[in-house]
N, C-alpha and C. Protein backbone atom coordinates (compact mmCIF):
# COMPACT_ATOMS: atom_id res chain seq x y z
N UNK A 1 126.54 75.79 37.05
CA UNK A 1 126.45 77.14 36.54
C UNK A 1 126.11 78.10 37.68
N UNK A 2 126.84 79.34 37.95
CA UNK A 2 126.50 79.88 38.92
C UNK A 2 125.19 80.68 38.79
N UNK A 3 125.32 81.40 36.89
CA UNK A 3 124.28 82.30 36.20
C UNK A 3 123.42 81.07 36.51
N UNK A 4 122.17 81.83 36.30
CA UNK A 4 121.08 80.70 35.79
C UNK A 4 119.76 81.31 34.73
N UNK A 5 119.30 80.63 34.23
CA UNK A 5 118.28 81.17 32.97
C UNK A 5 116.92 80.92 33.92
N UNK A 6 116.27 81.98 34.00
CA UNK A 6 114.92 82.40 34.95
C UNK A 6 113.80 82.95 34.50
N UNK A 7 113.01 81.94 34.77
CA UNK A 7 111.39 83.24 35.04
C UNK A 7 111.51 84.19 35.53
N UNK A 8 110.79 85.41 35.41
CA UNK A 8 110.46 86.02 36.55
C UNK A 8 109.75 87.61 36.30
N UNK A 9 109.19 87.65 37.33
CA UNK A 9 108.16 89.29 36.79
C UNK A 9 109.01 90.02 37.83
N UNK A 10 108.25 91.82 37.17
CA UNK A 10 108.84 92.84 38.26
C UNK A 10 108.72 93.06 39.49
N UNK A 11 109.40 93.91 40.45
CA UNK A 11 109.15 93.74 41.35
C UNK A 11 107.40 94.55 41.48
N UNK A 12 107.09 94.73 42.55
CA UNK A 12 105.41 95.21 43.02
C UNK A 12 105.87 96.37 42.41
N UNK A 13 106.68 97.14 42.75
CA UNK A 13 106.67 98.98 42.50
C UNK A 13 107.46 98.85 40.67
N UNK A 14 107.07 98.16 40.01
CA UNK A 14 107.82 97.90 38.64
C UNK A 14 108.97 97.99 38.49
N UNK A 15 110.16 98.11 39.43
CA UNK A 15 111.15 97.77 38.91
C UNK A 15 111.74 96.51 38.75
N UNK A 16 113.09 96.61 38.17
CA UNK A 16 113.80 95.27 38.03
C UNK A 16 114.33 94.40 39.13
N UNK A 17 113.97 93.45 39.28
CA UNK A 17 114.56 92.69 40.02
C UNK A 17 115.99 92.86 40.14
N UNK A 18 117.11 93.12 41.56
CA UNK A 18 117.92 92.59 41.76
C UNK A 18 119.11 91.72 41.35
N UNK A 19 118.22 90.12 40.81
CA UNK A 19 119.31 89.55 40.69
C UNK A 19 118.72 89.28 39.27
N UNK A 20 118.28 90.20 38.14
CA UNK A 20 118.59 90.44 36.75
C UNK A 20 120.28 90.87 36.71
N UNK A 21 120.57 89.83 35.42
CA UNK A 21 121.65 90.66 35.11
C UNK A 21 121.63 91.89 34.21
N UNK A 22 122.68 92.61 34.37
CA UNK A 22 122.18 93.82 33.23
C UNK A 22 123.63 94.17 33.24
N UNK A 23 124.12 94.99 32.48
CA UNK A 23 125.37 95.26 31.39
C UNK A 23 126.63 94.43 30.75
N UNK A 24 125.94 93.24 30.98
CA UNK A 24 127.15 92.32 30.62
C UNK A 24 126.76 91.81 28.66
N UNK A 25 127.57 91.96 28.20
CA UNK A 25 127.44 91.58 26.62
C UNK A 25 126.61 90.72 26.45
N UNK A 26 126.65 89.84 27.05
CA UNK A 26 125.66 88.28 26.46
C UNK A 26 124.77 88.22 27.84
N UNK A 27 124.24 89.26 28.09
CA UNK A 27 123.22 89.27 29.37
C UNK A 27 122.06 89.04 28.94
N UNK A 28 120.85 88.70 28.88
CA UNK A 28 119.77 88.44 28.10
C UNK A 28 118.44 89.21 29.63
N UNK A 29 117.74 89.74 29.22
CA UNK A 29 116.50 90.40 30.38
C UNK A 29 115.32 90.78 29.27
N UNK A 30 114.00 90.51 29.99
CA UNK A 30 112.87 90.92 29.58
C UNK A 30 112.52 90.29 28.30
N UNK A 31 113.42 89.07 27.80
CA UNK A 31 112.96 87.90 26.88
C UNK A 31 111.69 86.99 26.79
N UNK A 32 111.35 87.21 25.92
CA UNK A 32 110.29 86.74 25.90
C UNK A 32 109.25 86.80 27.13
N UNK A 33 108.54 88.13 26.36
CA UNK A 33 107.60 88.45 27.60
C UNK A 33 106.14 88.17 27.63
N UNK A 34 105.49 87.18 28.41
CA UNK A 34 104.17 86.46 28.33
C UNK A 34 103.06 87.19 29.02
N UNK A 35 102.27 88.15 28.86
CA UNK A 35 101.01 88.45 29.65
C UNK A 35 100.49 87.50 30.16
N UNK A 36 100.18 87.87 31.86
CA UNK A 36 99.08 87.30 32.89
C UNK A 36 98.56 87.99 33.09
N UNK A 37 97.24 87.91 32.39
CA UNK A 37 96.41 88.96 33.15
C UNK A 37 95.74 88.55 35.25
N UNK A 38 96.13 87.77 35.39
CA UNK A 38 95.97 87.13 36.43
C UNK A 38 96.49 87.39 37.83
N UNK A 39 97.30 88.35 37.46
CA UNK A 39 97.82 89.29 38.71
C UNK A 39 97.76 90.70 38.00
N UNK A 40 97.63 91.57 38.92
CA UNK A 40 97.76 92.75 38.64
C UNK A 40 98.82 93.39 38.66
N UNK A 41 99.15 94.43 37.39
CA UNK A 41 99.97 95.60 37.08
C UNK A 41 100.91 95.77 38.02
N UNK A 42 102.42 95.97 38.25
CA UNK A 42 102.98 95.50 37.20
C UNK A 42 103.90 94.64 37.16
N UNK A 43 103.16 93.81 37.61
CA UNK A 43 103.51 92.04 38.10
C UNK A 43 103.05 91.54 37.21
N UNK A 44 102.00 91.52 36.07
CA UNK A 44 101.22 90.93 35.22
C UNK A 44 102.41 90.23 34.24
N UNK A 45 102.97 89.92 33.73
CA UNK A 45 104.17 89.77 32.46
C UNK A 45 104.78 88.59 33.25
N UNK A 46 105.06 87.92 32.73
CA UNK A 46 106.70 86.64 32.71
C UNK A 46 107.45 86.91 31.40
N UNK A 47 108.71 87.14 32.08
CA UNK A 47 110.00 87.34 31.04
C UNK A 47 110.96 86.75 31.61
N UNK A 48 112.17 86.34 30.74
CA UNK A 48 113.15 85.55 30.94
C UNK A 48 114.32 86.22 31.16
N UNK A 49 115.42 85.89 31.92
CA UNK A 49 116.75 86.76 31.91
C UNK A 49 118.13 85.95 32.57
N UNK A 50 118.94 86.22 32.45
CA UNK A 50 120.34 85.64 32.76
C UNK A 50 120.15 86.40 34.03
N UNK A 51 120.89 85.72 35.59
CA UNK A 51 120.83 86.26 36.65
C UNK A 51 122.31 86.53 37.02
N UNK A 52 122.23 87.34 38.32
CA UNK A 52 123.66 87.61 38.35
C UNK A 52 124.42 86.11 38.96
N UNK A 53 125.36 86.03 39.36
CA UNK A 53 126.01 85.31 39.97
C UNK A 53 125.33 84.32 41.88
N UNK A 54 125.07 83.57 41.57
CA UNK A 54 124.05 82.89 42.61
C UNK A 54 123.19 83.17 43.27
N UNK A 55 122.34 83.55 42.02
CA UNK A 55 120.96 84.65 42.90
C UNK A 55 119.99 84.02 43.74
N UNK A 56 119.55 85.06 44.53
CA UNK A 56 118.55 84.87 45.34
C UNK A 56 117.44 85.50 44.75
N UNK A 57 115.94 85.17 44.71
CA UNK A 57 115.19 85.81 44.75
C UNK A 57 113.96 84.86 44.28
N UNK A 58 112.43 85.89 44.01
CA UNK A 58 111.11 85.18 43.23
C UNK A 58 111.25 84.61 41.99
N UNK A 59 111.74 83.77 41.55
CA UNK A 59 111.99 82.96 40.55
C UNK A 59 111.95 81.83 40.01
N UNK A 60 111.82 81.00 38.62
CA UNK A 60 111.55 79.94 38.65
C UNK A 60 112.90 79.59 37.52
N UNK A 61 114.08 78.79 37.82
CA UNK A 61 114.77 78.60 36.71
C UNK A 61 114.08 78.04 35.39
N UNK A 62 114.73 77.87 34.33
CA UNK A 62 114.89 77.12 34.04
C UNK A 62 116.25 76.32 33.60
N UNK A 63 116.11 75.08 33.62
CA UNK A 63 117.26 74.23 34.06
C UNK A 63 118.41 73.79 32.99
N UNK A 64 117.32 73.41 31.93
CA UNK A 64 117.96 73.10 30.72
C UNK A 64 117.72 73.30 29.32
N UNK A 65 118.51 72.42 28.51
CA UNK A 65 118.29 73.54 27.03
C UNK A 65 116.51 72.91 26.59
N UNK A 66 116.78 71.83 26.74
CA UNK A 66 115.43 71.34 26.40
C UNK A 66 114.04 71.72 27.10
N UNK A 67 114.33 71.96 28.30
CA UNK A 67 113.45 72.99 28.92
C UNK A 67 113.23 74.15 28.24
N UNK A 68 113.83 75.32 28.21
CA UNK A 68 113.96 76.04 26.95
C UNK A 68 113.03 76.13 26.13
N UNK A 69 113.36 74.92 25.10
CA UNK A 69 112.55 74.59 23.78
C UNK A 69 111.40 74.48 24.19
N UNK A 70 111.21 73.12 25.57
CA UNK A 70 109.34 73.31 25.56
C UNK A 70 109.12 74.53 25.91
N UNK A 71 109.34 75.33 27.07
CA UNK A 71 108.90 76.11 27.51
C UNK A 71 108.67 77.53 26.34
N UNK A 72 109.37 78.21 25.16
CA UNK A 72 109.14 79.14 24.25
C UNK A 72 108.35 78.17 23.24
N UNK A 73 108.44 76.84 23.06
CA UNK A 73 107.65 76.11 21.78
C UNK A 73 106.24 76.48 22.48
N UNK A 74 105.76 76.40 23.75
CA UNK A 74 104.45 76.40 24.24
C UNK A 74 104.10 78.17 24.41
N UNK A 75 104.54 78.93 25.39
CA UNK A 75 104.33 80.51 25.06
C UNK A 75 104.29 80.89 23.82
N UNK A 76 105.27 80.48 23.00
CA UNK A 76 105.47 81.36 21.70
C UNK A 76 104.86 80.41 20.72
N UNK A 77 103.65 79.89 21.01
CA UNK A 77 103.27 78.76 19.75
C UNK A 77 102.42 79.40 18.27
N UNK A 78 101.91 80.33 18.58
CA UNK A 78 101.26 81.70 18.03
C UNK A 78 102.00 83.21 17.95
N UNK A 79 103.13 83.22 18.42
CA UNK A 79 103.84 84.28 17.80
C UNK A 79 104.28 84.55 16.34
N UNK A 80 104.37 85.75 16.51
CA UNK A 80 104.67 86.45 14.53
C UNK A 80 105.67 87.24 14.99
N UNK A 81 106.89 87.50 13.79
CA UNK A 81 107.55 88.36 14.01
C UNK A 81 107.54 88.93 12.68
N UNK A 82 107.84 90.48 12.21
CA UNK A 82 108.51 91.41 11.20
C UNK A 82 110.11 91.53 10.98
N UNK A 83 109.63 90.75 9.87
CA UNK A 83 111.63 90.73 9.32
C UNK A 83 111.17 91.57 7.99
N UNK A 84 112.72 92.57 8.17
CA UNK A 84 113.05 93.58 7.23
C UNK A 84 113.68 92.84 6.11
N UNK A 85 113.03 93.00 4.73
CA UNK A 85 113.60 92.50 3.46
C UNK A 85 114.74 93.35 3.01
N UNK A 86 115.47 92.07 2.82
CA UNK A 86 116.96 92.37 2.03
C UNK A 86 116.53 93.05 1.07
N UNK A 87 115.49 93.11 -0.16
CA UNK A 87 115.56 93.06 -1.21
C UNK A 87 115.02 94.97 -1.84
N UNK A 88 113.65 95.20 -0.92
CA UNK A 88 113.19 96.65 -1.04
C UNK A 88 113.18 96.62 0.70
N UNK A 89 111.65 97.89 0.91
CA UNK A 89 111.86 98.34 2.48
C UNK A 89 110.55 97.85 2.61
N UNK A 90 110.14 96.66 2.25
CA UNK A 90 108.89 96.40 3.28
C UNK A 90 109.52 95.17 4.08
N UNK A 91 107.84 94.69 5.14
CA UNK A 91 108.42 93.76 5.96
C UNK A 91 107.81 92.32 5.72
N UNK A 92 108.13 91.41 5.94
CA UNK A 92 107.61 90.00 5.22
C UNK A 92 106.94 89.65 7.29
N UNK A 93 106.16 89.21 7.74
CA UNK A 93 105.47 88.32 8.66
C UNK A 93 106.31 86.61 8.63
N UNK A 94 106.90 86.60 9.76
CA UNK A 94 107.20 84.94 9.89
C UNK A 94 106.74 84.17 11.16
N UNK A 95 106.57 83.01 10.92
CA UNK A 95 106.30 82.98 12.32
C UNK A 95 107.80 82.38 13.36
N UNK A 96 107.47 82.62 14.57
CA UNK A 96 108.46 82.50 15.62
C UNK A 96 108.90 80.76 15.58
N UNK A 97 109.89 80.88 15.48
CA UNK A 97 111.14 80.03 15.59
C UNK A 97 111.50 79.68 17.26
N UNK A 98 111.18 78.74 18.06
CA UNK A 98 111.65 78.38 19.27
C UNK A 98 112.73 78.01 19.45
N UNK A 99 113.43 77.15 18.24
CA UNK A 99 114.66 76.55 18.30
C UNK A 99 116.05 77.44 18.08
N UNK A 100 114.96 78.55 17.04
CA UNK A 100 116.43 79.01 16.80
C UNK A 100 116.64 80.25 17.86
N UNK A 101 115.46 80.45 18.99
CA UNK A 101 115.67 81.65 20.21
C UNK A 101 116.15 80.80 21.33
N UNK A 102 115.62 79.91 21.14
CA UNK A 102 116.31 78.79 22.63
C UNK A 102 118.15 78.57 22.33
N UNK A 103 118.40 78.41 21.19
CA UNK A 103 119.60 77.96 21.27
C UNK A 103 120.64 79.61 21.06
N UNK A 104 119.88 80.87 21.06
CA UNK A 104 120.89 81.82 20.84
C UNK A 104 120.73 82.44 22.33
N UNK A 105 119.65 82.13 23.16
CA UNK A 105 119.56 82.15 24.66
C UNK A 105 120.51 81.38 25.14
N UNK A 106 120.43 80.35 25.30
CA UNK A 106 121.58 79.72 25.86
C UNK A 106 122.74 79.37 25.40
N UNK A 107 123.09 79.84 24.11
CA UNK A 107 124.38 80.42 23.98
C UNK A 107 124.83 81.55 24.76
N UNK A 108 123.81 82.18 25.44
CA UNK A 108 124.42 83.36 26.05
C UNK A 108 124.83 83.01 26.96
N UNK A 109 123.71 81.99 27.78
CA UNK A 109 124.04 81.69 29.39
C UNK A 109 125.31 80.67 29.49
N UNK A 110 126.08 79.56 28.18
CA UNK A 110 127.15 79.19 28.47
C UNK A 110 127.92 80.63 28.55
N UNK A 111 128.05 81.71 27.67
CA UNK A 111 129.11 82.35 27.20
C UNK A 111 129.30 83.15 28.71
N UNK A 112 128.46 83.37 29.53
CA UNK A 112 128.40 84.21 30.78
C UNK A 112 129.06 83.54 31.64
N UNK A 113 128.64 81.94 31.69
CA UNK A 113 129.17 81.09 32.86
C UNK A 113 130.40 80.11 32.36
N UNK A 114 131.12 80.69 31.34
CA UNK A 114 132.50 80.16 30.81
C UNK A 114 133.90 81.15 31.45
């Protein structure tokens, strides 16, 4: 795969990294974003993103789908999300699904590197 699915925080002056991808349809950036308070502002965050084409840079892939799964089953083990009811206009609380964000993530990263 040339793309690859990555860790990675902003640069020191907060912008985006470089070898983020960005305007491509099935580009994925700033996924799943984990507070560290352990470095300072605004480096603090790990988020995930599709890279451009054989990037260089501060990063940590990840490799595979099952990687993936552990890696959002463990960050996201205590996440909640708000889903809008079909039925009236309130919102029902669910909790986060790893399997079903890991596998629509890397549906993206085949669909980029096909």
């Amino acid at each position: 795969m040339a793309h690859k699915l990555v860790k990675y925080r902003l640069n020191e002056d907060g912008t985006i990294p470089d070898f983020v991808l960005h305007g491509h349809p099935h580009g994925v950036q700033g996924f799943g974003y984990v507070p560290d308070d352990t470095v300072p502002a605004p480096q603090n965050g790990v988020m995930l993103c599709i890279t451009v084409d054989n990037p260089t840079g501060m990063f940590e892939e990840i490799e595979t789908y099952d990687g993936l799964v552990e890696y959002l089953s463990e960050v996201g083990s205590d996440w909640k999300f708000k889903e809008h009811s079909q039925i009236d206009d309130s919102f029902v609380i669910k909790d986060y699904d790893p399997i079903v964000n890991a596998q629509w993530v890397w549906n993206r990263l085949s669909a980029v590197n096909s």
